[in-house]
Protein backbone atom coordinates (compact mmCIF):
# COMPACT_ATOMS: atom_id res chain seq x y z
CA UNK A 1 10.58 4.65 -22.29
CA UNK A 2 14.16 6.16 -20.89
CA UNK A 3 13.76 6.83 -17.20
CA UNK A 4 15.84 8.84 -15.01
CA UNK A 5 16.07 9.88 -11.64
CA UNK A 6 14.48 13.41 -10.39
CA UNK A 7 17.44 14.52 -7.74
CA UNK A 8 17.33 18.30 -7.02
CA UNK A 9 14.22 19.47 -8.78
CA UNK A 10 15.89 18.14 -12.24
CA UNK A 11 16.64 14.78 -14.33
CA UNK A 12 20.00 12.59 -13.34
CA UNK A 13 20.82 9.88 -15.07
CA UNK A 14 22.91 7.34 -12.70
CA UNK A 15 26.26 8.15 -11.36
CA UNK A 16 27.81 5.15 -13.19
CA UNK A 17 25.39 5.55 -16.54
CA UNK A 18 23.79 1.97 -15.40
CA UNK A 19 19.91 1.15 -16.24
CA UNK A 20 18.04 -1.81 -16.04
CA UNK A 21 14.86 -2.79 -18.56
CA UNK A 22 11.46 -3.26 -17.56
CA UNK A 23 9.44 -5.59 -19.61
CA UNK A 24 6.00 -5.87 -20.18
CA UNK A 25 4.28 -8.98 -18.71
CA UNK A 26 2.23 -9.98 -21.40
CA UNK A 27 4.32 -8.63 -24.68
CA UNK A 28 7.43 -9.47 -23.58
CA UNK A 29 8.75 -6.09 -24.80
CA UNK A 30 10.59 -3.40 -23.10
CA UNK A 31 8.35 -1.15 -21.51
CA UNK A 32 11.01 1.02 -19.69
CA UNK A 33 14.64 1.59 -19.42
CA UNK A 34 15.52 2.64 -16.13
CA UNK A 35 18.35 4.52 -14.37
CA UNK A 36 19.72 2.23 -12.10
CA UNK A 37 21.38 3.70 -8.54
CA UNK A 38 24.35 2.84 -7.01
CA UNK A 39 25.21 4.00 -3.31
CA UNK A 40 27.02 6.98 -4.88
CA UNK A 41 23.23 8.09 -6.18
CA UNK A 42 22.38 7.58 -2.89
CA UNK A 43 24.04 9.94 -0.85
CA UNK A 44 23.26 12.58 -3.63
CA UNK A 45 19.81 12.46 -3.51
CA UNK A 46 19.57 12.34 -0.10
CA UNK A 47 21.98 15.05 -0.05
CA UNK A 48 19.92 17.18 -2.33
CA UNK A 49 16.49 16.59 -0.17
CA UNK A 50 18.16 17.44 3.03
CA UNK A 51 19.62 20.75 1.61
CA UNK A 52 15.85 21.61 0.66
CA UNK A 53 14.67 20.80 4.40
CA UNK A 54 15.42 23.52 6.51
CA UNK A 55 13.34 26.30 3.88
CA UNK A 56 10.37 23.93 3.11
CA UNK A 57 10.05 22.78 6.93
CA UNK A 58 10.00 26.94 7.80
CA UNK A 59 7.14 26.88 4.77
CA UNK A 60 3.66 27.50 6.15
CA UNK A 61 0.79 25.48 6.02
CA UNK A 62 -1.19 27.29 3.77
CA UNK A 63 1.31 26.71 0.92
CA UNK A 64 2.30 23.59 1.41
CA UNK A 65 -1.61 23.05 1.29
CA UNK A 66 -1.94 25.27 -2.21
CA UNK A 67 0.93 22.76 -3.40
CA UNK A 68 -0.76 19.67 -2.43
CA UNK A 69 -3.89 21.07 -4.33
CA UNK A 70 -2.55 21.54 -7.50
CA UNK A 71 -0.74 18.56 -7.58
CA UNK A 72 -3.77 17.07 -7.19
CA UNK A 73 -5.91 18.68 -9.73
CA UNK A 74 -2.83 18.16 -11.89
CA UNK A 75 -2.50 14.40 -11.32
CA UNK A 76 -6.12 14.19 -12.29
CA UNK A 77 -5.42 16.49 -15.84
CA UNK A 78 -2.58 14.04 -16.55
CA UNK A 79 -4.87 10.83 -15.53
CA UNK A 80 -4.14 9.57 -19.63
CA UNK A 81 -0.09 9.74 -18.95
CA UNK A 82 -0.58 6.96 -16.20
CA UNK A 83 -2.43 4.10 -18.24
CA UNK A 84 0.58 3.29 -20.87
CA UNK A 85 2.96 2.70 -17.92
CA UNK A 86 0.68 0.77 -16.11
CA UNK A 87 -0.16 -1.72 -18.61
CA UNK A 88 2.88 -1.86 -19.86
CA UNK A 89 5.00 -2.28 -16.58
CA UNK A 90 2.77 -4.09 -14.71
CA UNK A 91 0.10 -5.37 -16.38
CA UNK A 92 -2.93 -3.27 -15.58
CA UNK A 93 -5.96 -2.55 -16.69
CA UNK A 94 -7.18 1.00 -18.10
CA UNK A 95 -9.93 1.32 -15.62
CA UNK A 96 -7.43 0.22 -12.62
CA UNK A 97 -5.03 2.81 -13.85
CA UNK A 98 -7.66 5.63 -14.02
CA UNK A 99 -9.01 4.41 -10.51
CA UNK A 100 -5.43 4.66 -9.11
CA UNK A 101 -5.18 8.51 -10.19
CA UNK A 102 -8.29 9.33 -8.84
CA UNK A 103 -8.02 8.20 -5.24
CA UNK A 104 -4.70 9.49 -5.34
CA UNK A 105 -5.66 12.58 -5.75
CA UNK A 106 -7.96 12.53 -3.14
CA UNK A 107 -5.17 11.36 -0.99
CA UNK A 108 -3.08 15.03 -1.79
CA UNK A 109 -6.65 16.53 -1.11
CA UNK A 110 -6.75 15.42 2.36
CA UNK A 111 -3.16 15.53 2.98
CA UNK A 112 -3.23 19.26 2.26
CA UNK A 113 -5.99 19.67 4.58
CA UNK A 114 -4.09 18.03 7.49
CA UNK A 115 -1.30 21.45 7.04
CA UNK A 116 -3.13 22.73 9.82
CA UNK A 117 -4.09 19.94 11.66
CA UNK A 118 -0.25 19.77 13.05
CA UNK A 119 -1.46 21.27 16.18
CA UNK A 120 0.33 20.89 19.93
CA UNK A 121 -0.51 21.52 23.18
CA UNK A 122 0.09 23.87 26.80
CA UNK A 123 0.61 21.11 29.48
CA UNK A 124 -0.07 22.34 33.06
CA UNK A 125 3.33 22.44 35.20
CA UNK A 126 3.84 21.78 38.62
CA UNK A 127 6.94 24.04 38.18
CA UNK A 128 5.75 28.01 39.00
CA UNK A 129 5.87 30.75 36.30
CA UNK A 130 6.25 28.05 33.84
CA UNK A 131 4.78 27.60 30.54
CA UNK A 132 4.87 23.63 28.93
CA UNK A 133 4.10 22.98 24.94
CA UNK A 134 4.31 20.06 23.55
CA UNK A 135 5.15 20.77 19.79
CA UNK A 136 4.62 19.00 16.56
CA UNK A 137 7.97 19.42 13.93
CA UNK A 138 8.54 18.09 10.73
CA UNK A 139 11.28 15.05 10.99
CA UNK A 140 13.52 15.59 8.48
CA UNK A 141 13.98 13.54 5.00
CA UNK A 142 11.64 10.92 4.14
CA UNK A 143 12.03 7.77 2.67
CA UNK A 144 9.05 6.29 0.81
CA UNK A 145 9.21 2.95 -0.67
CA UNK A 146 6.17 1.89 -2.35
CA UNK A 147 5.10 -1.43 -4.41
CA UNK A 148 3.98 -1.72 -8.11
CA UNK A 149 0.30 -3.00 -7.48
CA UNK A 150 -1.24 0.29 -6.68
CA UNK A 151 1.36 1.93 -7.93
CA UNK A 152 0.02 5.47 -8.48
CA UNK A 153 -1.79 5.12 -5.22
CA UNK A 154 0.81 4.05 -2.73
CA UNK A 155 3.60 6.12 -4.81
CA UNK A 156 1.58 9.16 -3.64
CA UNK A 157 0.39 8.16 -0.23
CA UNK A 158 4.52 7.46 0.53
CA UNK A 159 5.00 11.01 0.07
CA UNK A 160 1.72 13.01 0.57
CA UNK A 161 1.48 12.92 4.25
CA UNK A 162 5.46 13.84 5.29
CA UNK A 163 5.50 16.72 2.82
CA UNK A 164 2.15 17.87 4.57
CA UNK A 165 4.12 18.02 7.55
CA UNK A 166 6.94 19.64 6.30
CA UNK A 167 9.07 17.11 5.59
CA UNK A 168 11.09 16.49 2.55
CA UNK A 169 10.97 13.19 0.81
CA UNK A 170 12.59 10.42 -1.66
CA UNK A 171 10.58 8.42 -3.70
CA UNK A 172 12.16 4.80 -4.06
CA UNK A 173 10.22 3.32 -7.28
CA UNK A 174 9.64 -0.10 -7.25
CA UNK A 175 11.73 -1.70 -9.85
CA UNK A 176 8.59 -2.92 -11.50
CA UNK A 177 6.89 0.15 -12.09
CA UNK A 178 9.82 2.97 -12.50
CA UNK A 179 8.03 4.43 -14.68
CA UNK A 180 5.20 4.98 -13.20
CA UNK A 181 6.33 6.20 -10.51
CA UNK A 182 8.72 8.94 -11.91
CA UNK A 183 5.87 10.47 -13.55
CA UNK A 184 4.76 10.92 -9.63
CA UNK A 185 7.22 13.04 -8.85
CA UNK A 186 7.49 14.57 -12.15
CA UNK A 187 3.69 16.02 -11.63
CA UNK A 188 4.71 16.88 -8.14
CA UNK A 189 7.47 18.93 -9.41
CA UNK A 190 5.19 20.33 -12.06
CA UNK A 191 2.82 21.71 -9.36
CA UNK A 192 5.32 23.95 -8.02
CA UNK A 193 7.09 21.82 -4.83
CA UNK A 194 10.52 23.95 -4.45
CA UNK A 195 13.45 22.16 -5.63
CA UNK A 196 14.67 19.06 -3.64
CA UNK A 197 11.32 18.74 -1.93
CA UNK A 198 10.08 15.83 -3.54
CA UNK A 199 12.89 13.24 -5.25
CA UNK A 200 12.36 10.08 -6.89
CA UNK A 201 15.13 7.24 -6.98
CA UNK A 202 15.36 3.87 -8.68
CA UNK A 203 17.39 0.75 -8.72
CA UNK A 204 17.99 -2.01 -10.45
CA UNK A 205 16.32 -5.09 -8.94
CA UNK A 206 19.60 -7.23 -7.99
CA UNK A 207 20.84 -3.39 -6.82
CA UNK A 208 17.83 -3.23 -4.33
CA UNK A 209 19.52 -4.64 -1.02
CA UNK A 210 22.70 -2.48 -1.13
CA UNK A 211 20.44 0.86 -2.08
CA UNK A 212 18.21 0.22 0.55
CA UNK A 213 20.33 -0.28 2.91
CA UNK A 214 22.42 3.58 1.99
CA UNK A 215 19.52 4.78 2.14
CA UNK A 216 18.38 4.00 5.71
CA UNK A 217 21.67 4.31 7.17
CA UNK A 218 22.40 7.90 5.82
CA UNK A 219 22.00 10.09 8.82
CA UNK A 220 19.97 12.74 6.86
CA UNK A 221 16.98 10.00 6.34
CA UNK A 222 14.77 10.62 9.74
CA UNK A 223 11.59 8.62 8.74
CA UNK A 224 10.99 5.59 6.60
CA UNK A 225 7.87 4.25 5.64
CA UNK A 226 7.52 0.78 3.08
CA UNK A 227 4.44 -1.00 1.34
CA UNK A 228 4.99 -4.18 0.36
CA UNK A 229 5.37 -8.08 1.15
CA UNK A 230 5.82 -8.79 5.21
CA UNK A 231 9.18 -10.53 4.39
CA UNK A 232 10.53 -7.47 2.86
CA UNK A 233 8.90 -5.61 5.48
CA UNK A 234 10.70 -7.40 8.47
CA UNK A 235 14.18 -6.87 6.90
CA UNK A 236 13.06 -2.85 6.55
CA UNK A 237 12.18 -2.83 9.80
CA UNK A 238 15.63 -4.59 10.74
CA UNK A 239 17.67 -2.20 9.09
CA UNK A 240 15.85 0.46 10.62
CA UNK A 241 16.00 -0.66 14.11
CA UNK A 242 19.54 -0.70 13.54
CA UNK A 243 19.79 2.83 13.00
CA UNK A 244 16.90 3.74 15.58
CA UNK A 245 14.91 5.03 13.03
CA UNK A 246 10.97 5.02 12.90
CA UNK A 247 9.34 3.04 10.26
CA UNK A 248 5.64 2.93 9.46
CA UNK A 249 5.12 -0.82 7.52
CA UNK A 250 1.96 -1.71 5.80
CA UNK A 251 2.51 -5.48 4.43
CA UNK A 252 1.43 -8.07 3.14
CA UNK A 253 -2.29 -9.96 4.13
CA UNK A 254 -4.63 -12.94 4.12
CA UNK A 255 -8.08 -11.30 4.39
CA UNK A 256 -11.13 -13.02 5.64
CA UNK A 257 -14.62 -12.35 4.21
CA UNK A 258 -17.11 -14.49 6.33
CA UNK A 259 -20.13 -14.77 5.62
CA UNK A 260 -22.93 -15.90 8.86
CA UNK A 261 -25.79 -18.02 8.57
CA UNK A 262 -27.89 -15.14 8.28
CA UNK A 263 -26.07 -13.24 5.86
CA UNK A 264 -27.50 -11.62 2.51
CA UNK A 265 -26.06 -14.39 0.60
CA UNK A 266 -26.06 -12.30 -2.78
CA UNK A 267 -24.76 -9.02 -1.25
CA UNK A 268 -21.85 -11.28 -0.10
CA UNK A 269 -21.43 -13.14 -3.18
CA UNK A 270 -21.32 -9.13 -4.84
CA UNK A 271 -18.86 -7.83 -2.15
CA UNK A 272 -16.71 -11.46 -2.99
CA UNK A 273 -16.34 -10.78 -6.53
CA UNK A 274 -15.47 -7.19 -6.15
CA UNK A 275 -13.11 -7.95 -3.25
CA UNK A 276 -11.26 -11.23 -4.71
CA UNK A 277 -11.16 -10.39 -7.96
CA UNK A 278 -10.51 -6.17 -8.53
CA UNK A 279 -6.79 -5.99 -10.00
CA UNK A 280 -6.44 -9.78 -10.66
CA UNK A 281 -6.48 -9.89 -6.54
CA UNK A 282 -3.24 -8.25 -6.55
CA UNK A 283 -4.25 -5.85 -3.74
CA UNK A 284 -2.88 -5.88 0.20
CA UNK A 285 -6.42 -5.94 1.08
CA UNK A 286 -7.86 -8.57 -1.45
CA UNK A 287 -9.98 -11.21 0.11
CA UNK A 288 -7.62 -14.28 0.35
CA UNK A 289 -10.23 -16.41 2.64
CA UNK A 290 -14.11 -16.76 1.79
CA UNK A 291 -15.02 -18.21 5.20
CA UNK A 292 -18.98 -19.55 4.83
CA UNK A 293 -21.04 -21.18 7.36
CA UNK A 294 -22.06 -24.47 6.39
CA UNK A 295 -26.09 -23.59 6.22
CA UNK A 296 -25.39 -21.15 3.54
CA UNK A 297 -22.17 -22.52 1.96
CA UNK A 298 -23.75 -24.51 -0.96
CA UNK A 299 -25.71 -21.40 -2.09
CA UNK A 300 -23.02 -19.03 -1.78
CA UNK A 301 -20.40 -21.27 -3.63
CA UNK A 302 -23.22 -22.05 -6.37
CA UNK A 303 -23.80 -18.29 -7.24
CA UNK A 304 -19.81 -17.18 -6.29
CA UNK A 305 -18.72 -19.95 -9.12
CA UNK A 306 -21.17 -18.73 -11.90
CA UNK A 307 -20.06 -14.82 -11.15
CA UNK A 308 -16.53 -15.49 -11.06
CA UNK A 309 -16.51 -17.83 -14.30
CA UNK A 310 -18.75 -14.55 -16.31
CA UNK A 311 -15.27 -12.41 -15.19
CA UNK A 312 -13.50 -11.88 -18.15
CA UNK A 313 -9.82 -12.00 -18.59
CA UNK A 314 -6.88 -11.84 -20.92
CA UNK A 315 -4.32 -8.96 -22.39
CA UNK A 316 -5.01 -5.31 -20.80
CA UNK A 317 -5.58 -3.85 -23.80
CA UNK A 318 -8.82 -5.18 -24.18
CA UNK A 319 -11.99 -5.07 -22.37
CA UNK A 320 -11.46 -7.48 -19.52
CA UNK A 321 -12.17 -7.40 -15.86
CA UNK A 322 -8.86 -9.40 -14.99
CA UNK A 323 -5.51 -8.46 -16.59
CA UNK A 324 -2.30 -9.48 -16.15
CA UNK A 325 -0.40 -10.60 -13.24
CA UNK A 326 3.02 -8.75 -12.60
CA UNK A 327 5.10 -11.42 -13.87
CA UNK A 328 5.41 -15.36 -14.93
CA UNK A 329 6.81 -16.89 -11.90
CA UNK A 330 3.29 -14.92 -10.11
CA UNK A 331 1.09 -16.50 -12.62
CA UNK A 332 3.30 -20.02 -12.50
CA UNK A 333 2.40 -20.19 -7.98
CA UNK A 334 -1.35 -20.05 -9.40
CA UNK A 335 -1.26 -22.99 -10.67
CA UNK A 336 1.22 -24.70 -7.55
CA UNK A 337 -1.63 -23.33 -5.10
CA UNK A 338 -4.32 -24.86 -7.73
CA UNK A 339 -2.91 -28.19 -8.02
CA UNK A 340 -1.83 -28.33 -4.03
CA UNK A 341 -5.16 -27.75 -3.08
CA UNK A 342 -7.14 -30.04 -5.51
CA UNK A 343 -4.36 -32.91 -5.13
CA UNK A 344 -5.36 -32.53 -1.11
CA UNK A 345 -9.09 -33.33 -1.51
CA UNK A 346 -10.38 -29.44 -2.95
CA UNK A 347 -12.25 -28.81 -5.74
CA UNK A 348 -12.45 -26.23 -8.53
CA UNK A 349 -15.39 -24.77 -9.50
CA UNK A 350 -14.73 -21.69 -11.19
CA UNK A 351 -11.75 -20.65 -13.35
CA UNK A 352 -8.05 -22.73 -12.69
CA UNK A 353 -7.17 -22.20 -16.19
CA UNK A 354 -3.93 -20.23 -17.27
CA UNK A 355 -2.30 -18.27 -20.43
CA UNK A 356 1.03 -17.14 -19.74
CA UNK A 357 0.24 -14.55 -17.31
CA UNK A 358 -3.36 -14.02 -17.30
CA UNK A 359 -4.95 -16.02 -15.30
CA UNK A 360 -9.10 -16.92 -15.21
CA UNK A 361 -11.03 -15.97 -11.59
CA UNK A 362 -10.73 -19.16 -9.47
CA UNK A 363 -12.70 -20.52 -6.89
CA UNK A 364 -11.43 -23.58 -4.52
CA UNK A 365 -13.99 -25.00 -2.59
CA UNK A 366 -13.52 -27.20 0.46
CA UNK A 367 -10.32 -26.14 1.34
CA UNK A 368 -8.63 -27.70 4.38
CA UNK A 369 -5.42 -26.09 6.41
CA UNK A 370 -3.83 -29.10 5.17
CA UNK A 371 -3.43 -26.96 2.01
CA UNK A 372 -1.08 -24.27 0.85
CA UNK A 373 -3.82 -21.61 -0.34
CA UNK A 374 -5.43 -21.94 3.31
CA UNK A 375 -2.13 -20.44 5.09
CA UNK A 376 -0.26 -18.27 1.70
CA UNK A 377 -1.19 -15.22 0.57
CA UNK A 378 -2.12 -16.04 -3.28
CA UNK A 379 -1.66 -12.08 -4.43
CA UNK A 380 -3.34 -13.58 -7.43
CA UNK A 381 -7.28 -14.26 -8.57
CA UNK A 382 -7.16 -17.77 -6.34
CA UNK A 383 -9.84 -17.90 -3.91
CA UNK A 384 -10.41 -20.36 -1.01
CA UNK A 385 -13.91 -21.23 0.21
CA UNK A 386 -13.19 -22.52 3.85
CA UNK A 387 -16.64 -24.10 4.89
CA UNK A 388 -17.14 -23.59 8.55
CA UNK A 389 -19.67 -24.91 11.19
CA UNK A 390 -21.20 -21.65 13.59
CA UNK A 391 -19.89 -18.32 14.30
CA UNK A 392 -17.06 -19.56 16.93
CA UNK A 393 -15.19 -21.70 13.82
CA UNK A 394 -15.56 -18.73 11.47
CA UNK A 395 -13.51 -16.53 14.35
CA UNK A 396 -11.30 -18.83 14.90
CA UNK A 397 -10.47 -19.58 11.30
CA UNK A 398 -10.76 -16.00 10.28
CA UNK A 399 -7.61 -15.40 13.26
CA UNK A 400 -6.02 -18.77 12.11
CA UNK A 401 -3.25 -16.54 10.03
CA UNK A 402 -0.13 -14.92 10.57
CA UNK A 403 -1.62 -11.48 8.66
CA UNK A 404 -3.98 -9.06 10.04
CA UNK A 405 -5.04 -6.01 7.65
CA UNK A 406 -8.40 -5.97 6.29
CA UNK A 407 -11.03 -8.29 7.21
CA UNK A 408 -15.29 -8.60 6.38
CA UNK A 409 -18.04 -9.89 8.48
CA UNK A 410 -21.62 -10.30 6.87
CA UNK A 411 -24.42 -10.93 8.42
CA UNK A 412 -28.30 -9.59 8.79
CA UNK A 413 -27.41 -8.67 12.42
CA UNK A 414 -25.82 -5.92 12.45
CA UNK A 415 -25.35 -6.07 16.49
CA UNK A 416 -23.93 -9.76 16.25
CA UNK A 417 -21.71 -8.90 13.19
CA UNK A 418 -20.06 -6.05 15.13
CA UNK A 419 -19.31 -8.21 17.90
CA UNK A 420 -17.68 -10.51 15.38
CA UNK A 421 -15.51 -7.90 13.95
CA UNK A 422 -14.00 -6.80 17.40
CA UNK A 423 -13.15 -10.17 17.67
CA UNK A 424 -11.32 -10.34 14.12
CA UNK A 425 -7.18 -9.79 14.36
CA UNK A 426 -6.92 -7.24 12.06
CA UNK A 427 -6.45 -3.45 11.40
CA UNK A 428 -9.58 -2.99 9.70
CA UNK A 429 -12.62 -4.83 9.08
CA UNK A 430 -15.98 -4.23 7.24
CA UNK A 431 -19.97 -5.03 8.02
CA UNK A 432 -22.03 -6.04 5.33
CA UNK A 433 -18.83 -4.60 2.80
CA UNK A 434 -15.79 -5.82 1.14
CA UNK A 435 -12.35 -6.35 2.27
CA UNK A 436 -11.10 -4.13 -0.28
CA UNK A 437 -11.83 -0.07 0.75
CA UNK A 438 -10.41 2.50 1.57
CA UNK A 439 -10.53 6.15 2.13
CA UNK A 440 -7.53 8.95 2.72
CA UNK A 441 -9.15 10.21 5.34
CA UNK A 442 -8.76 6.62 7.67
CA UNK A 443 -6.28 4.95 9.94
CA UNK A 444 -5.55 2.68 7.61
CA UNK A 445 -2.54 -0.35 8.27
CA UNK A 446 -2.59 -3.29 10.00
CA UNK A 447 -1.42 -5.59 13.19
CA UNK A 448 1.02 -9.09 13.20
CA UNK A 449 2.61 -9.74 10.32
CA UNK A 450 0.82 -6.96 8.26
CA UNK A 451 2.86 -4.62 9.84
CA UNK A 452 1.99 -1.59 12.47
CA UNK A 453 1.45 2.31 12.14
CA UNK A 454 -1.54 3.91 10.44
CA UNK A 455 -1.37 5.96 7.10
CA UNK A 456 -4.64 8.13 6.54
CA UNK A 457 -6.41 10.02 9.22
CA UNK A 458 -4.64 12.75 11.98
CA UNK A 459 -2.90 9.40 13.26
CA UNK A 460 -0.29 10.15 9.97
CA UNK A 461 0.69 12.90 11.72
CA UNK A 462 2.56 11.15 14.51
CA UNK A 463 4.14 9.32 12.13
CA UNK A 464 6.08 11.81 10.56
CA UNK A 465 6.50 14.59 13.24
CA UNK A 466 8.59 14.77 16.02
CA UNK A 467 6.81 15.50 19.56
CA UNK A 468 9.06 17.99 21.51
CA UNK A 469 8.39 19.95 25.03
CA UNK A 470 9.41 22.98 25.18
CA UNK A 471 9.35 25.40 27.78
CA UNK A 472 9.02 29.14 28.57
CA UNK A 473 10.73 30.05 32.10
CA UNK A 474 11.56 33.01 34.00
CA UNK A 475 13.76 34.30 37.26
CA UNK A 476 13.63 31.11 39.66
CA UNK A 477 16.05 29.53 42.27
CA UNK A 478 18.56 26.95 42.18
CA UNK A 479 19.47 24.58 45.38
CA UNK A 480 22.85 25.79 44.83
């Protein structure tokens, strides 16, 4: 599959003709051929969505909201297009791909209804005859750069809110999935968006430093938002700092699930499965810790073990639960966490078995922060049981990371269990649910290292506006 770039409302092929091949994880064969930018790509795409600003930012909200609309009905009528790439690129299942098309197009549903949510404000002023707004204006060009995991999902949610707020934007594909995500901004240009409005860039993966970097320092990019792994995140966030440019991160993260002594054990061990396991656990918000009290840890781990070894895996193609991982050296750490953990006094009891890059649902049990699976996110169907003793110990454990994004408490109580997740370092956190959720309409991100700012909700809006005051003032005197 030949990919290009979309620059200016049209196909480009790189300046210097380069491309770069995708392959798929499990064939080994090409899955996509993809132009491959150079800094000279750069400054034309960025170029070409900063020529489009000034008209679409002047655009009013109801048809940026008609646009967003029939992108997303459009995404939806095109939901077939999405599940070749997907399993080809990275892996996927069918059901994950049609899953990823659906919620994004309930993420262009709600961005459209935040067009007029972009409201300001009259401030009172001590000065007289004067009238104080604080306004809300689009920021410019905006530079999305979103991961292969959920790849239709966080291509769209890079993009959705800032053109809701009149923004233009770029589209950085992850070099996994460039595929993918052209066909993102392909629909998006299908739906109508004026030329230049919505562009979509890639790179080749030894390119990505240098491209990054153009694209962040050219003056025309205002806004810069990234999904991905925290140490990819902090050098973002470096580059932008350099330039004094906002960025809104959402990284990488070790989520707890912890289950009280008085917990529903089998409405845990349900929410477990579903959270650990969903994608191969190759989601930000996959449960990476299953932190049990010691009362209930022998039944939990008994009927967690028989669930996870049902799950079944292998190629994509066929109907399995858990697919592929992105690549080898991904599916190789599975079995470095495995043997690190069982070689410090853990023990398997579901899964740990591996073929080439599928890899079975495993559960560790007994796992000790002596051991590399306690501390590392796995971004890979390895789970941890971390046995605890009392509520305190689960808290403590649950906060003994350098992560903070999603987070699960379970417990009969729902009084205690919400006291529990206020105590929880994290940006979000579930009673009685799993780790993995999420809805367009919430403040969704994270705090430490899994990064800060809030996609979802009106809290978007700050994120890609500029607050101004502006005043209205008449005949008054000066001191001199």
């Amino acid at each position: 599959m030949k990919v290009d770039f979309i620059i200016d409302g049209a196909a480009a092929p790189a300046a210097s003709g380069a491309t770069y091949a995708r392959r798929d994880p499990v064939t080994g064969a090409v899955a996509s051929e993809a132009a491959a930018a150079s800094e000279a790509d750069v400054a034309k795409v960025v170029d070409a969505a900063a020529r489009a600003f000034p008209a679409w930012s002047q655009t009013g909200p109801g048809e940026r909201r008609a646009l967003l609309l029939r992108a997303a009905d459009l995404i939806e009528a095109r939901a077939d297009e999405f599940v070749k790439p997907m399993i080809e690129e990275i892996g996927a299942t069918a059901p994950w791909a049609g899953f990823n098309v659906h919620f994004a197009a309930s993420m262009l549903r709600e961005a459209a209804a935040l067009t007029t949510q972009i409201v300001g404000e009259i401030i009172p002023a001590d000065k007289p005859g004067v009238i104080s707004l604080a306004v809300r204006q689009p920021a410019g060009v905006v530079l999305g750069i979103a991961p292969w995991n959920a790849p239709v999902i966080l291509g769209v949610r890079a993009i959705a809110a800032p053109l809701a707020c009149g923004n233009t934007v770029i589209l950085k594909s992850s070099e996994v999935c460039p595929a993918t995500h052209r066909l993102i901004g392909q629909i998006m240009n299908d739906a109508g968006f004026p030329k230049g409005v919505v562009n979509v860039i890639s790179n080749a993966p030894d390119d990505a430093p240098k491209v990054v970097a153009a694209l962040i320092a050219h003056p025309a990019v205002k806004r810069v938002n990234f999904t991905g792994s925290s140490k990819v995140g902090k050098l973002i966030a470096k580059l932008a700092a350099e330039h004094l440019k906002p960025v809104l991160l959402e990284l990488g993260g070790k989520a707890p699930l912890i289950v009280l002594d008085d917990a529903d054990v089998d409405a845990a061990v349900n929410a477990a499965v579903f959270g650990a396991f969903a994608n191969a656990g190759q989601i930000c918000m996959s449960t990476e810790r299953l932190i049990v009290d010691a009362k209930v840890a022998d039944a939990f781990v008994d009927k967690l073990a028989k669930r996870a070894a049902a799950l079944p895996s292998g190629d994509p193609r066929g109907p399995v639960v858990l697919g592929s991982l992105v690549n080898i050296g991904a599916a190789e750490r599975m079995d470095e966490l495995i043997a690190d953990a069982v070689g410090k006094g853990a023990e398997v009891v579901a899964g740990g078995k591996r073929n080439g890059t599928i890899v079975e649902a495993t559960v560790i049990d007994r796992v000790t922060p002596s051991m590399r699976i306690y501390h590392e996110e796995s971004f890979g169907p390895v789970k941890p049981v971390v046995r605890v003793s009392g509520e305190e110990e689960a808290i403590r454990v649950a906060n003994d990371t350098e992560y903070g994004l999603s987070a699960a408490v379970f417990s009969r109580d729902v009084q205690r269990a919400l006291q529990v997740a206020k105590r929880i370092e994290s940006g979000i956190c579930h009673i009685n649910g799993p780790t993995v959720h999420d809805e367009a309409q919430m403040p969704f991100g994270g705090v430490k290292a899994s990064g800060y700012g809030r996609f979802g909700s009106k809290a978007v809006i700050d994120e890609f506006t500029d607050l101004r005051w502006i005043t209205i003032e008449g005949p008054q005197q000066y001191p001199f």
